[in-house]
C-alpha atoms as a PDB file:
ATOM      1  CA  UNK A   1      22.224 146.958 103.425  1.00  0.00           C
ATOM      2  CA  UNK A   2      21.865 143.252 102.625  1.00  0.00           C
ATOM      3  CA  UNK A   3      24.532 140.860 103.893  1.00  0.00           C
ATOM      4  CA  UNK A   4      26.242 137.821 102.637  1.00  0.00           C
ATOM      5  CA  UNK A   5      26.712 134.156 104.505  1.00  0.00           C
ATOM      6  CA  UNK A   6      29.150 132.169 103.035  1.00  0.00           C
ATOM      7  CA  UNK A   7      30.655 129.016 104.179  1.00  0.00           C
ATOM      8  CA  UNK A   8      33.976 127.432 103.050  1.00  0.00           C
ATOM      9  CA  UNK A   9      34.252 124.180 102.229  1.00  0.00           C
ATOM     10  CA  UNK A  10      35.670 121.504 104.726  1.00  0.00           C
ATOM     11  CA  UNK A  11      38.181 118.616 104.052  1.00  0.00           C
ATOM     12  CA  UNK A  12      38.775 116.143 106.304  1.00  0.00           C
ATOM     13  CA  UNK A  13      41.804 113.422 105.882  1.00  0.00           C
ATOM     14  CA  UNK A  14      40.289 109.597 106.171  1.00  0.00           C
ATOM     15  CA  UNK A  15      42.891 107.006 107.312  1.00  0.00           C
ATOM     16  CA  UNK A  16      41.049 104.105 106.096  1.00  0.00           C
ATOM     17  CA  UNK A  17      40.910 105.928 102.438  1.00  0.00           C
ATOM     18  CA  UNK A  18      44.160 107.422 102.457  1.00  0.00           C
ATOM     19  CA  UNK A  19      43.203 110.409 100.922  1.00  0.00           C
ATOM     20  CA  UNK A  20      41.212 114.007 101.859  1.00  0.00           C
ATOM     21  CA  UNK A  21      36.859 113.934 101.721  1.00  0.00           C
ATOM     22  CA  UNK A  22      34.561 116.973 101.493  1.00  0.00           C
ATOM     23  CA  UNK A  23      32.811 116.475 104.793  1.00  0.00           C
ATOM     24  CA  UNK A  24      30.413 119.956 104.092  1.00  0.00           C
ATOM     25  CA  UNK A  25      30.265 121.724 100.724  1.00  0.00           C
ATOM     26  CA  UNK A  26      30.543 125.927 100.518  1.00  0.00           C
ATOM     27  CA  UNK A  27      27.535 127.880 100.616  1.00  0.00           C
ATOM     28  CA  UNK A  28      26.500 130.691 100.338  1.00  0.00           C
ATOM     29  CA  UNK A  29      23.196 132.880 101.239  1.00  0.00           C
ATOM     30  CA  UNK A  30      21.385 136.099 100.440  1.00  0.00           C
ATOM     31  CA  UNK A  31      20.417 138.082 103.852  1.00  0.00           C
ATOM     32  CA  UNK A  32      17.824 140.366 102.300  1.00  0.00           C
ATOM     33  CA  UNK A  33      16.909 141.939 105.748  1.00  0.00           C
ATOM     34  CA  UNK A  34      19.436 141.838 108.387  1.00  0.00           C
ATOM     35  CA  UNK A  35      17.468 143.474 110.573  1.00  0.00           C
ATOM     36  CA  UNK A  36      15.635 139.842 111.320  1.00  0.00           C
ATOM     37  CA  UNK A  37      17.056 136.637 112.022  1.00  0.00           C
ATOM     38  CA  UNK A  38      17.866 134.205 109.038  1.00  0.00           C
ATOM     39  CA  UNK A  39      16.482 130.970 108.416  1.00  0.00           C
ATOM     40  CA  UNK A  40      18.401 128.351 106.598  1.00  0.00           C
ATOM     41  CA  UNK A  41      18.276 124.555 106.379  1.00  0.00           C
ATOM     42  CA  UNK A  42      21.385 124.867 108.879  1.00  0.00           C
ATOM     43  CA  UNK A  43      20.039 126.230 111.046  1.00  0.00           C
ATOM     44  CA  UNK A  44      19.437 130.764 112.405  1.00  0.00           C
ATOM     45  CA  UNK A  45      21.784 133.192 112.152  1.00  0.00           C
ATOM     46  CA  UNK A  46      20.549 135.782 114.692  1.00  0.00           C
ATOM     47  CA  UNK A  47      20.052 139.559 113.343  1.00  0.00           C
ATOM     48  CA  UNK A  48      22.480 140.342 116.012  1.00  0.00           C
ATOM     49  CA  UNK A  49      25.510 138.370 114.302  1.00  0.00           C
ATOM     50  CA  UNK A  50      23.995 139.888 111.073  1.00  0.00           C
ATOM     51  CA  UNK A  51      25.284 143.399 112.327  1.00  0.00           C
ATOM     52  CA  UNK A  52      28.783 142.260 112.973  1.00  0.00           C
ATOM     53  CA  UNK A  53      31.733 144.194 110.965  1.00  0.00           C
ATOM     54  CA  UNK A  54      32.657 142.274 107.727  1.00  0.00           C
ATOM     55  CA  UNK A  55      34.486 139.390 107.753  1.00  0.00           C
ATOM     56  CA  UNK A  56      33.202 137.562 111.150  1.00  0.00           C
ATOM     57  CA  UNK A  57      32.533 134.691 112.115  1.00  0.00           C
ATOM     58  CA  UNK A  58      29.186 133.700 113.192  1.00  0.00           C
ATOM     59  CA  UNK A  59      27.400 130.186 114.040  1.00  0.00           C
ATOM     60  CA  UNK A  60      23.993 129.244 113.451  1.00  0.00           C
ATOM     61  CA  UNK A  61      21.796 127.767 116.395  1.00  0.00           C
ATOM     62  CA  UNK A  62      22.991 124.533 115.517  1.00  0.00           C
ATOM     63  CA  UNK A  63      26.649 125.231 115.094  1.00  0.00           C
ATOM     64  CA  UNK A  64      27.221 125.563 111.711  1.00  0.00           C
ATOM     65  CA  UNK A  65      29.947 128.384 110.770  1.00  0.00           C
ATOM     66  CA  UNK A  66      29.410 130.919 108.165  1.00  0.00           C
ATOM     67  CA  UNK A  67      31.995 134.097 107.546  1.00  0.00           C
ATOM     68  CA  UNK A  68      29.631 137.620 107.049  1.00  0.00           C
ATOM     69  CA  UNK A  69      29.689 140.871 105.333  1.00  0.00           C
ATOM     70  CA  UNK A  70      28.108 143.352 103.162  1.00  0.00           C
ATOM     71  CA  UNK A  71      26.939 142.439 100.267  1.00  0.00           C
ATOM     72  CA  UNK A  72      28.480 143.779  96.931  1.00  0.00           C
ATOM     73  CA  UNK A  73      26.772 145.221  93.689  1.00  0.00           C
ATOM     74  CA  UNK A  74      27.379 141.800  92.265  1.00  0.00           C
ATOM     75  CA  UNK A  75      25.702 140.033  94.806  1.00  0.00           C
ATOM     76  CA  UNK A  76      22.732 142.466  95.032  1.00  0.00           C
ATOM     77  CA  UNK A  77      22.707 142.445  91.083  1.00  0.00           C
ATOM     78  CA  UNK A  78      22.400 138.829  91.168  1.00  0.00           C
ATOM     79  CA  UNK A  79      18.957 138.745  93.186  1.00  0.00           C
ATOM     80  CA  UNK A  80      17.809 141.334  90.799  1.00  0.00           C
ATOM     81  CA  UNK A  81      13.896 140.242  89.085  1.00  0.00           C
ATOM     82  CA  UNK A  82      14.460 137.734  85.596  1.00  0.00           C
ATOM     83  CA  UNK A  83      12.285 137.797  82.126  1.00  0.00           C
ATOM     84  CA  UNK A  84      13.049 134.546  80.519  1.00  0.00           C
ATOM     85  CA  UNK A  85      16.724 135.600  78.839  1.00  0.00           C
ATOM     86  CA  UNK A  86      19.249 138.303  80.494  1.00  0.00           C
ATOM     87  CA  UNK A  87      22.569 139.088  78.726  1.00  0.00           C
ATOM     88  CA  UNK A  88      25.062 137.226  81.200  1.00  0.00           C
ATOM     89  CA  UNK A  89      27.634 138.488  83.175  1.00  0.00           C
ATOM     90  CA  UNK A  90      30.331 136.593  80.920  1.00  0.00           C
ATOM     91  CA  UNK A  91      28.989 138.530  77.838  1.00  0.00           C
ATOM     92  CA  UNK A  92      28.399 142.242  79.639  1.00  0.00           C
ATOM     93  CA  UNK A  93      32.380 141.883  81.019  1.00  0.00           C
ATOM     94  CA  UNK A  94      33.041 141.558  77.268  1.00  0.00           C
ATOM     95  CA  UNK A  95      31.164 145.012  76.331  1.00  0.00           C
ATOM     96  CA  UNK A  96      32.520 146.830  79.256  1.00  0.00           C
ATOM     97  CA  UNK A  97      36.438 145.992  78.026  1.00  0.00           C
ATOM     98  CA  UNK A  98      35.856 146.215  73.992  1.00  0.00           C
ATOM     99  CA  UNK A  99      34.449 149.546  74.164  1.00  0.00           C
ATOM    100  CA  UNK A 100      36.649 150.880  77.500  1.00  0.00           C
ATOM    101  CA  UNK A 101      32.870 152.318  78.986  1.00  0.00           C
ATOM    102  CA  UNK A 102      33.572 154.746  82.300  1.00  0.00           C
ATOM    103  CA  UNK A 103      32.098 156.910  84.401  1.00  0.00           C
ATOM    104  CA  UNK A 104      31.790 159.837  82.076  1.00  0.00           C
ATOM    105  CA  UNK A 105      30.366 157.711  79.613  1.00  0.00           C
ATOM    106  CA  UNK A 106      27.036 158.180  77.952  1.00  0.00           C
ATOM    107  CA  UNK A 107      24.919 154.664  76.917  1.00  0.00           C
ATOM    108  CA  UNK A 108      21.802 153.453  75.801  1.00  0.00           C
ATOM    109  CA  UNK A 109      20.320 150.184  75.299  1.00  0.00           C
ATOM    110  CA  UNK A 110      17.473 148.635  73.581  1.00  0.00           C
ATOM    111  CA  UNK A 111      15.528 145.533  74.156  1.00  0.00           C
ATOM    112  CA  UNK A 112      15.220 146.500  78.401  1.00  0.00           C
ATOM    113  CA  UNK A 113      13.900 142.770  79.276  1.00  0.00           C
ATOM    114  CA  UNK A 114      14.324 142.756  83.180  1.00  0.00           C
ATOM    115  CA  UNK A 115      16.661 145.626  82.950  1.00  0.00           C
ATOM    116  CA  UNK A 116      20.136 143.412  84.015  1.00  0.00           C
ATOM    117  CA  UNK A 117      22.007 145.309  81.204  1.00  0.00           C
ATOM    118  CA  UNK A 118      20.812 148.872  81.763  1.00  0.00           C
ATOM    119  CA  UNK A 119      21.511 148.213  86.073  1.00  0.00           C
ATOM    120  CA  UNK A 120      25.100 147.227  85.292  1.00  0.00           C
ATOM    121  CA  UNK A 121      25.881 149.658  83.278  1.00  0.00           C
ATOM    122  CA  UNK A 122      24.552 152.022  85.394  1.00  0.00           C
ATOM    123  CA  UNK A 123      27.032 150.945  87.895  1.00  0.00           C
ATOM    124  CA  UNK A 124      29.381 152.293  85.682  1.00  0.00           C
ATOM    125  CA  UNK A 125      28.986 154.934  83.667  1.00  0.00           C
ATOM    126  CA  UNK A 126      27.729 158.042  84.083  1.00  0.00           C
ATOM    127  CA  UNK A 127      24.247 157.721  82.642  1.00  0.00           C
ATOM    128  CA  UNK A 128      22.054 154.786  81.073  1.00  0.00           C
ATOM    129  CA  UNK A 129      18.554 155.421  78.873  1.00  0.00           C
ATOM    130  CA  UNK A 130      17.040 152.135  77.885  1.00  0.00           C
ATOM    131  CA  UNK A 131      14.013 151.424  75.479  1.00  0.00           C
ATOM    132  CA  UNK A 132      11.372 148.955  76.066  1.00  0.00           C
ATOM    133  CA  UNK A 133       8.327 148.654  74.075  1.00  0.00           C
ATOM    134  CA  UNK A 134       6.300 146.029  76.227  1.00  0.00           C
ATOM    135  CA  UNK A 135       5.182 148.306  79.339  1.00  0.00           C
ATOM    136  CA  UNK A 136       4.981 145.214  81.422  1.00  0.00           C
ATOM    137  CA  UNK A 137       8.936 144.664  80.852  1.00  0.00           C
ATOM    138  CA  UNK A 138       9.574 148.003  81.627  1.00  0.00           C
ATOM    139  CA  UNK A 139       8.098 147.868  84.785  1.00  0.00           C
ATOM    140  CA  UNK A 140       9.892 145.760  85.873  1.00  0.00           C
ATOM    141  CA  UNK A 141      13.295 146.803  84.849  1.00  0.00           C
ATOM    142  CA  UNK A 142      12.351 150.152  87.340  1.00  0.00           C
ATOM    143  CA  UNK A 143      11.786 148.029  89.820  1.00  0.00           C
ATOM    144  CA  UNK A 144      15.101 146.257  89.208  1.00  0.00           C
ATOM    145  CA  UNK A 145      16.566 149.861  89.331  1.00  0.00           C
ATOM    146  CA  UNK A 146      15.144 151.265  92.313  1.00  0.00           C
ATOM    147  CA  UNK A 147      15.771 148.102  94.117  1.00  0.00           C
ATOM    148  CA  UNK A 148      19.577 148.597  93.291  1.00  0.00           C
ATOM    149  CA  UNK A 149      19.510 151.887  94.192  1.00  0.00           C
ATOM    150  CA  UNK A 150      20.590 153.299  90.795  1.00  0.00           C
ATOM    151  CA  UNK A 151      19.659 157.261  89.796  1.00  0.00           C
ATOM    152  CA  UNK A 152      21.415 157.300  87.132  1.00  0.00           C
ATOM    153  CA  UNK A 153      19.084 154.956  85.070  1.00  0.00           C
ATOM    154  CA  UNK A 154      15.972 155.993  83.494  1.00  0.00           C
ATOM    155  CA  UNK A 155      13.681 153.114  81.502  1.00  0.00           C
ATOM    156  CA  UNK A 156      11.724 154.348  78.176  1.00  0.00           C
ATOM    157  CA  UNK A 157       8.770 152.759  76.997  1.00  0.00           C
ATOM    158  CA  UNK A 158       9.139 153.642  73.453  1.00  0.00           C
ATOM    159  CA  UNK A 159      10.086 152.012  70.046  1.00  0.00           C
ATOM    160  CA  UNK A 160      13.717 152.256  68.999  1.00  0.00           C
ATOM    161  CA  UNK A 161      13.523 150.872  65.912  1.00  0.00           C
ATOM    162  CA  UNK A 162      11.596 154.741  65.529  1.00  0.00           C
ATOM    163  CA  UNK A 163      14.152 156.982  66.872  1.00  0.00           C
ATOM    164  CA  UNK A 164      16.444 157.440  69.751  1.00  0.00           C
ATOM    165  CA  UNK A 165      16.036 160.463  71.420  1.00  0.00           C
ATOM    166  CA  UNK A 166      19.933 160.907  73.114  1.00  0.00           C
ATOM    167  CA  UNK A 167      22.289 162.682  71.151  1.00  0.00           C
ATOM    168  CA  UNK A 168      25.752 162.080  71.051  1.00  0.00           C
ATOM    169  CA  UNK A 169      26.390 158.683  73.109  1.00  0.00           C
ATOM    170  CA  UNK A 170      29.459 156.988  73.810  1.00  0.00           C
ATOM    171  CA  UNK A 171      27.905 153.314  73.114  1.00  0.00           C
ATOM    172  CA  UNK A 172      24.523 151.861  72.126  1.00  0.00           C
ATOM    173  CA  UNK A 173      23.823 148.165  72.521  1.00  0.00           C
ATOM    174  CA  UNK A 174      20.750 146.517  71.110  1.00  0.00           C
ATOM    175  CA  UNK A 175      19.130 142.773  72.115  1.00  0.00           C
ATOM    176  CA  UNK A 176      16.734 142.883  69.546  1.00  0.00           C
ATOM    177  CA  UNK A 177      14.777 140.669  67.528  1.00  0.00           C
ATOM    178  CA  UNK A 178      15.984 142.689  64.741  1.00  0.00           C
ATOM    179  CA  UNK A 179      18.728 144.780  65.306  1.00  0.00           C
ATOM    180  CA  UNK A 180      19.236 145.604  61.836  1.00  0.00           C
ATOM    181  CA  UNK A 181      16.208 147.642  61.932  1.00  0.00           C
ATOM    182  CA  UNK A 182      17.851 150.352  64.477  1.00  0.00           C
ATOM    183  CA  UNK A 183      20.926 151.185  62.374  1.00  0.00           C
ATOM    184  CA  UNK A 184      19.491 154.780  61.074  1.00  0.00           C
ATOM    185  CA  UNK A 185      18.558 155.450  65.059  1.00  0.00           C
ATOM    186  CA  UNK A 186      21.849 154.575  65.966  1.00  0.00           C
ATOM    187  CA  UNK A 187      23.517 156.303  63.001  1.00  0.00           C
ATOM    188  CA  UNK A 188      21.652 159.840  64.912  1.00  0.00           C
ATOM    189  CA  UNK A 189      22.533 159.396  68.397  1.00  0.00           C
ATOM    190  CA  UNK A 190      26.149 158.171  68.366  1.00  0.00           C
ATOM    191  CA  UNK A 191      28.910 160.263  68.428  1.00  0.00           C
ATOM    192  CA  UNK A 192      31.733 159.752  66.359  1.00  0.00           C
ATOM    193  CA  UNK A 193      33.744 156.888  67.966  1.00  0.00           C
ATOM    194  CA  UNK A 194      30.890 155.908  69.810  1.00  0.00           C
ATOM    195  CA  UNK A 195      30.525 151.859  69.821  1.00  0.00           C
ATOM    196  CA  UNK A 196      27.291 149.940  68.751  1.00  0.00           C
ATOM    197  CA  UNK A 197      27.073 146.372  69.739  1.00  0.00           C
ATOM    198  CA  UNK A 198      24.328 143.799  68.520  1.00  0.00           C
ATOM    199  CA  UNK A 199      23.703 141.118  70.778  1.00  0.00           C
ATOM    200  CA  UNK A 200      21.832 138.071  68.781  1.00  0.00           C
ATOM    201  CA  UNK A 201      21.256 134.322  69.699  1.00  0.00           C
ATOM    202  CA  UNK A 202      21.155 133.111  66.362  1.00  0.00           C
ATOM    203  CA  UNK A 203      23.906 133.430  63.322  1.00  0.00           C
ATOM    204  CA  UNK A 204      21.248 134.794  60.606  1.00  0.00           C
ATOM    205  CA  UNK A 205      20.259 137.152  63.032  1.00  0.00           C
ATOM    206  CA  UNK A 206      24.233 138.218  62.810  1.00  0.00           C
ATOM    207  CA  UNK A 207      24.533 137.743  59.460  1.00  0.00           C
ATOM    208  CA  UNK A 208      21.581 140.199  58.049  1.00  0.00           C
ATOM    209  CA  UNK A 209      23.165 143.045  60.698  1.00  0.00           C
ATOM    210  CA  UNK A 210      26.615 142.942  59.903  1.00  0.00           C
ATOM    211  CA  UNK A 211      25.607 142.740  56.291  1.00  0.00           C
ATOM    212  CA  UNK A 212      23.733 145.510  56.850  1.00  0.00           C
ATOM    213  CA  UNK A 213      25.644 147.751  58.565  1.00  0.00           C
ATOM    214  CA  UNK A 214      29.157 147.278  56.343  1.00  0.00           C
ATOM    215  CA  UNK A 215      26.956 149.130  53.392  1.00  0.00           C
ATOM    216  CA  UNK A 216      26.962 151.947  55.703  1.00  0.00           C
ATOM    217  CA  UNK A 217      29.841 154.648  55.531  1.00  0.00           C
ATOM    218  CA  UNK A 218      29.140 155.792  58.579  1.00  0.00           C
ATOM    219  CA  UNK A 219      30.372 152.764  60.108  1.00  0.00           C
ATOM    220  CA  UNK A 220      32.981 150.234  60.945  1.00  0.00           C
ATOM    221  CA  UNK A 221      32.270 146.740  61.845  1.00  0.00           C
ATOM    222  CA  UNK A 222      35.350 145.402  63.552  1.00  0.00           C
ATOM    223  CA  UNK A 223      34.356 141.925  64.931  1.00  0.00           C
ATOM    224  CA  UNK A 224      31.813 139.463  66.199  1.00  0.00           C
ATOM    225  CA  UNK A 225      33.041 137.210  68.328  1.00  0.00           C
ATOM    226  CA  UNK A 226      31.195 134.414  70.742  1.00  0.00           C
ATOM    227  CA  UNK A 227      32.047 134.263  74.714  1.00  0.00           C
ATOM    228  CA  UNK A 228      32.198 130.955  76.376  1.00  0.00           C
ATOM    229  CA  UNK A 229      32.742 130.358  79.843  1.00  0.00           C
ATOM    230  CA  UNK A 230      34.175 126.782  81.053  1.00  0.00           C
ATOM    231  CA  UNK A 231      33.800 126.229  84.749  1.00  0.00           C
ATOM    232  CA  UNK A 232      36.515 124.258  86.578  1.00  0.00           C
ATOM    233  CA  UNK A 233      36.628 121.991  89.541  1.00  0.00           C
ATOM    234  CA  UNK A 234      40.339 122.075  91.154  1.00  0.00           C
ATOM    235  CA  UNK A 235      40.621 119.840  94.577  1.00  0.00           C
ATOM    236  CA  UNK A 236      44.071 118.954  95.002  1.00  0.00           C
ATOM    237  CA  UNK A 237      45.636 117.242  92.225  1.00  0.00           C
ATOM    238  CA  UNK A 238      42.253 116.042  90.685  1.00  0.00           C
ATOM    239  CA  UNK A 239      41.030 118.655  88.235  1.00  0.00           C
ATOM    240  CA  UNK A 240      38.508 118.532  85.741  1.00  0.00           C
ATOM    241  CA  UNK A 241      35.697 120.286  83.965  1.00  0.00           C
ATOM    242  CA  UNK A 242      32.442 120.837  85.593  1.00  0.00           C
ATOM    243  CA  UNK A 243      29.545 120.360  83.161  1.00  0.00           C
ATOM    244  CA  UNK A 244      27.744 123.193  84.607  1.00  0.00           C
ATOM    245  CA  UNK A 245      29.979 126.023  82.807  1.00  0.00           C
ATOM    246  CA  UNK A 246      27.860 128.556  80.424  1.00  0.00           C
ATOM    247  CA  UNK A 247      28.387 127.733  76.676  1.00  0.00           C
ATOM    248  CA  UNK A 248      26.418 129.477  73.956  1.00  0.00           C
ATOM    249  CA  UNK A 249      24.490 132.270  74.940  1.00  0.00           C
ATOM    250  CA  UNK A 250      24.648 134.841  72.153  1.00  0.00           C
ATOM    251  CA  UNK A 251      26.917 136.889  69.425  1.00  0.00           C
ATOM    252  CA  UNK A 252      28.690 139.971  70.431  1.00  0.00           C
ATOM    253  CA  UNK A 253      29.222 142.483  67.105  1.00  0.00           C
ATOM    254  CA  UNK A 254      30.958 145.428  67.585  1.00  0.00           C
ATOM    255  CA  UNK A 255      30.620 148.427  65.243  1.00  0.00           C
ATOM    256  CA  UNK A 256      32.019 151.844  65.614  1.00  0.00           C
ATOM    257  CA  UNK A 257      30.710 154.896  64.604  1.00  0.00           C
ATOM    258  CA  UNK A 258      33.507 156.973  62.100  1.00  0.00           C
ATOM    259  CA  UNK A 259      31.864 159.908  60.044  1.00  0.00           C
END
């Protein structure tokens, strides 16, 4: 099991300035084996401080402090193999709660990429089936999944846009070039209730799905919305934006399946 090393950050109160200074900033490291010792620019935590319960406190050979313990899905997820583009975490949290996904629940995706939407949801839910046409993406979405640990993901290398072959899912999400091109799969394999969602960088890329899909009885489209994520930075009374927050990623539109 991988652990985590993270350090808090320290304040200390100068006289001469009359006011608190960050004397070391947090940090925080990856232990992919803990079974060795771990390097870091501060210095080596030994594997045998590795192996301590959660929550302890180790030093490094040159006295820095750290705080240890197991890492979580999250932080495994996080290390996880990148194509260029992954939905982010702000936009998947938004999927999860619109369509109220569990761990009976039944989902496919389209549009693999590295796999980051498939392995959470397969954290999830009860099963995930994801299509990839380029075999060299789907490769290494498997190797995202095995490396998580998940059985309850299998990768396809097949063509959507053709036919889905799951019956009666609870959602389907596509991040495709052109998702508009899936409806009839997606009008086949959802059961009624079941939630689509379109993810798209680009507003005509919106625009021609929704448009597409509302000439459809078989469907509802009941929003598109955009999620943006402002980071802040909070010491003591100063507080202010940090400029490295995530703004536009991509369009969320949510469709549900009704006849």
């Amino acid at each position: 099991m991988p652990k985590i090393l993270i350090r808090k950050a320290k304040k200390e109160y100068v006289k001469e300035l009359d006011k608190e200074v960050t004397i070391s900033k947090p940090r925080y490291y990856f232990v992919e084996d803990p079974a060795k010792d771990y390097h870091t620019s501060e210095g080596i935590v030994t594997k045998k401080d590795l192996k301590k319960k959660d929550g302890s406190l180790v030093k490094t050979n040159t006295g820095k402090e750290f705080f240890v313990f197991s890492a979580s899905f999250t932080d495994r997820y996080r290390k996880i193999k990148r194509l260029p583009q992954i939905i982010p975490l702000k936009d998947i949290g938004h999927i999860i709660a619109e369509t109220g996904v569990g761990k009976q629940s039944r989902a496919v995706d389209a549009g693999t990429g590295s796999g980051a939407l498939a392995c959470f949801l397969g954290h999830l839910v009860k099963e995930v089936t994801s299509y990839e046409i380029r075999k060299e993406h789907a490769d290494i979405a498997r190797e995202n999944v095995k490396n998580l640990g998940l059985k309850n993901v299998k990768i396809k290398n097949k063509d959507i846009y053709r036919d889905i072959d799951e019956r009666e899912i609870d959602i389907l999400v596509l991040d495709l070039p052109e998702p508009w091109n899936a409806i009839r799969s997606a009008e086949k394999a959802l059961k009624v209730g079941g939630f689509l969602v379109s993810y798209s960088p680009t507003i005509p890329q919106v625009m021609d799905f929704a448009n597409t899909i509302s000439s459809n009885p078989k469907f509802i489209v009941l929003k598109t919305i955009e999620v943006i994520e402002r980071n802040w930075d909070v010491y003591g009374r100063k507080v202010r934006p940090n400029s490295s927050g995530i703004g536009h990623s991509g369009f969320l539109t949510f469709v549900r399946k009704i006849s």
